[in-house]
C-alpha atoms as a PDB file:
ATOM      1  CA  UNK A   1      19.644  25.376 -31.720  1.00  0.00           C
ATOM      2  CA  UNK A   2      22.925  25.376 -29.559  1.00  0.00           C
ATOM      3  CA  UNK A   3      22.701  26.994 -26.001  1.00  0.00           C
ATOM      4  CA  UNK A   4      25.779  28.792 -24.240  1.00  0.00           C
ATOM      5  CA  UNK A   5      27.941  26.979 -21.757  1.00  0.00           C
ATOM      6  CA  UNK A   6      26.367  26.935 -18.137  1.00  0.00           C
ATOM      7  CA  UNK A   7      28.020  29.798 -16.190  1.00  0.00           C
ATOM      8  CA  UNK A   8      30.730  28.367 -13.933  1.00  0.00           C
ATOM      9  CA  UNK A   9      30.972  31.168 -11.333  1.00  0.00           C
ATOM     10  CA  UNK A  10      27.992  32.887  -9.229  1.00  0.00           C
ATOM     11  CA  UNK A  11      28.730  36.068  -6.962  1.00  0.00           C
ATOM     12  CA  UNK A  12      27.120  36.507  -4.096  1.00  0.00           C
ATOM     13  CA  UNK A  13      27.144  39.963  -1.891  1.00  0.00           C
ATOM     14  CA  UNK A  14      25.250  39.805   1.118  1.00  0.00           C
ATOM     15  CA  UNK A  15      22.550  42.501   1.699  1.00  0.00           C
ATOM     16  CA  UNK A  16      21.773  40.793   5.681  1.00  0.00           C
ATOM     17  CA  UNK A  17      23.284  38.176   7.860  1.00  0.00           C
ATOM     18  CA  UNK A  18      19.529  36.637   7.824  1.00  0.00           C
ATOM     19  CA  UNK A  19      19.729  35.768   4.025  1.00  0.00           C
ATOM     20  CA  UNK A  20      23.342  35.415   3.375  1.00  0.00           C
ATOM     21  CA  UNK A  21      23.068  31.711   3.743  1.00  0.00           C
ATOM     22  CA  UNK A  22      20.023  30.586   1.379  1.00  0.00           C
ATOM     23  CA  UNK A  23      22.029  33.276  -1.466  1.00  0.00           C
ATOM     24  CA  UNK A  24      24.817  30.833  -1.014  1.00  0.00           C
ATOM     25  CA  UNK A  25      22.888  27.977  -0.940  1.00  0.00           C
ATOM     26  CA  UNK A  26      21.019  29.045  -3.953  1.00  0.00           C
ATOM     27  CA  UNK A  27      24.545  29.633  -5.825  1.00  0.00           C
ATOM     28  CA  UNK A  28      25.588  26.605  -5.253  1.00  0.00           C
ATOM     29  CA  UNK A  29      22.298  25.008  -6.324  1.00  0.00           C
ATOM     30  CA  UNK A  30      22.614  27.012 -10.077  1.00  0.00           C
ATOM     31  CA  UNK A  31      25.919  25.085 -10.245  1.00  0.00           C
ATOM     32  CA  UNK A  32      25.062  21.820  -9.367  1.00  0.00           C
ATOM     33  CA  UNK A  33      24.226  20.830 -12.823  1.00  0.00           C
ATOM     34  CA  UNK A  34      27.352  22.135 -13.993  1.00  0.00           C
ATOM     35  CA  UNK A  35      29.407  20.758 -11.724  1.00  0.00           C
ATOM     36  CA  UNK A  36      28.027  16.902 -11.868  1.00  0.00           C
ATOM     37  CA  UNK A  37      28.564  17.267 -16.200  1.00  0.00           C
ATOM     38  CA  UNK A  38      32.569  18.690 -15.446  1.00  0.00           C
ATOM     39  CA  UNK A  39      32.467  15.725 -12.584  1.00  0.00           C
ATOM     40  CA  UNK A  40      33.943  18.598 -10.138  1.00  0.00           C
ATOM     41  CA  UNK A  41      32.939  19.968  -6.821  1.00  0.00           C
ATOM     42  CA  UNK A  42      32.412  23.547  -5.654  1.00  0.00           C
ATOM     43  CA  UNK A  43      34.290  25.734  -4.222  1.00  0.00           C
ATOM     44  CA  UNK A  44      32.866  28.571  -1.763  1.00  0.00           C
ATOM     45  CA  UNK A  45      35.682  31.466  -1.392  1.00  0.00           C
ATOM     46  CA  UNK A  46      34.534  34.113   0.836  1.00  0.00           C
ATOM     47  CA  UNK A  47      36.357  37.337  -0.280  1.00  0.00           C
ATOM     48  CA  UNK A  48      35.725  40.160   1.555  1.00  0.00           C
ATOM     49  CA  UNK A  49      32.928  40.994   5.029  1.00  0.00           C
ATOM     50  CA  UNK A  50      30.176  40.513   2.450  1.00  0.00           C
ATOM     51  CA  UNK A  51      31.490  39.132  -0.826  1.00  0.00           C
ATOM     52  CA  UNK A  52      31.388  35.411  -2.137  1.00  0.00           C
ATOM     53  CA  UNK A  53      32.422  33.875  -5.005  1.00  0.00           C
ATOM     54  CA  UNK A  54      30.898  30.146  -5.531  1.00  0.00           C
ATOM     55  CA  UNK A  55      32.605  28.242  -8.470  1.00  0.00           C
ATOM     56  CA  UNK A  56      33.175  25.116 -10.187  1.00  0.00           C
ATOM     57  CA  UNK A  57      36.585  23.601  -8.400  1.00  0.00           C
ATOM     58  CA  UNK A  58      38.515  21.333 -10.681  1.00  0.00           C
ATOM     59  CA  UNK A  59      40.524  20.226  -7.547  1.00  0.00           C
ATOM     60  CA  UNK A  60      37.542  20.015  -5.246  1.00  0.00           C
ATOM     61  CA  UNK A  61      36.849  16.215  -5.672  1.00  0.00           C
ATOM     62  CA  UNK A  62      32.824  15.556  -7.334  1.00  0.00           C
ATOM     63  CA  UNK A  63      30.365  15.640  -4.547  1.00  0.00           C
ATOM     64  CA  UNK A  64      31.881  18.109  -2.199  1.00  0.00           C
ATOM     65  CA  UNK A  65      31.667  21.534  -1.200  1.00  0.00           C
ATOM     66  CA  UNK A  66      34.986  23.814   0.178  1.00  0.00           C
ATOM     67  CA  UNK A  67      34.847  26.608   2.078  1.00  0.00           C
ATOM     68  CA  UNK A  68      38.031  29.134   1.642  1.00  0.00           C
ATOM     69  CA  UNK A  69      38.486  32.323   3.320  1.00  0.00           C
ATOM     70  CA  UNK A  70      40.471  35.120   1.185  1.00  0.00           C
ATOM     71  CA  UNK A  71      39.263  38.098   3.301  1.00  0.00           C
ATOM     72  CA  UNK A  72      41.485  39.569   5.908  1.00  0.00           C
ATOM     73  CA  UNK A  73      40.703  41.992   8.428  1.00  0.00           C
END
C-alpha cells in the first residue's frame, strides 16, 4: 500500500483574533513531520488582514520557524 506525499502547504484564514494563533500553531504542527523528513524549516507568510500561508521552507534552516509579511495596507 503506498500513501500520498504529506501536504507541504496549510492555509490558514482567520475567523477571530482569539483563535488565529492556535490555527497557526496547529498548521505548523501538521507540518512538522514533513518538515524534519525534507530536513527544512517553516515558513509563516502572512498574506493579507486574515490570510496565512504556512509551508515547508527549503531556505529556512531545520528547526526554525520565519515569519514574512506579504500584506500591505
Amino acid at each position: 500500500m503506498t500513501f500520498p506525499p504529506a501536504p507541504t502547504t496549510r492555509s490558514v484564514t482567520a475567523t477571530s483574533r482569539s483563535n488565529l494563533d492556535s490555527q497557526l500553531d496547529q498548521a505548523v504542527e501538521e507540518l512538522l513531520g514533513p518538515a524534519t523528513k525534507q530536513q527544512c524549516g517553516i515558513l509563516v507568510t502572512r498574506d493579507s488582514v486574515d490570510a496565512f500561508t504556512v509551508r515547508l521552507g527549503p531556505s529556512v534552516p531545520f528547526g526554525s520557524i520565519r515569519e514574512r509579511d506579504e500584506w500591505e495596507l
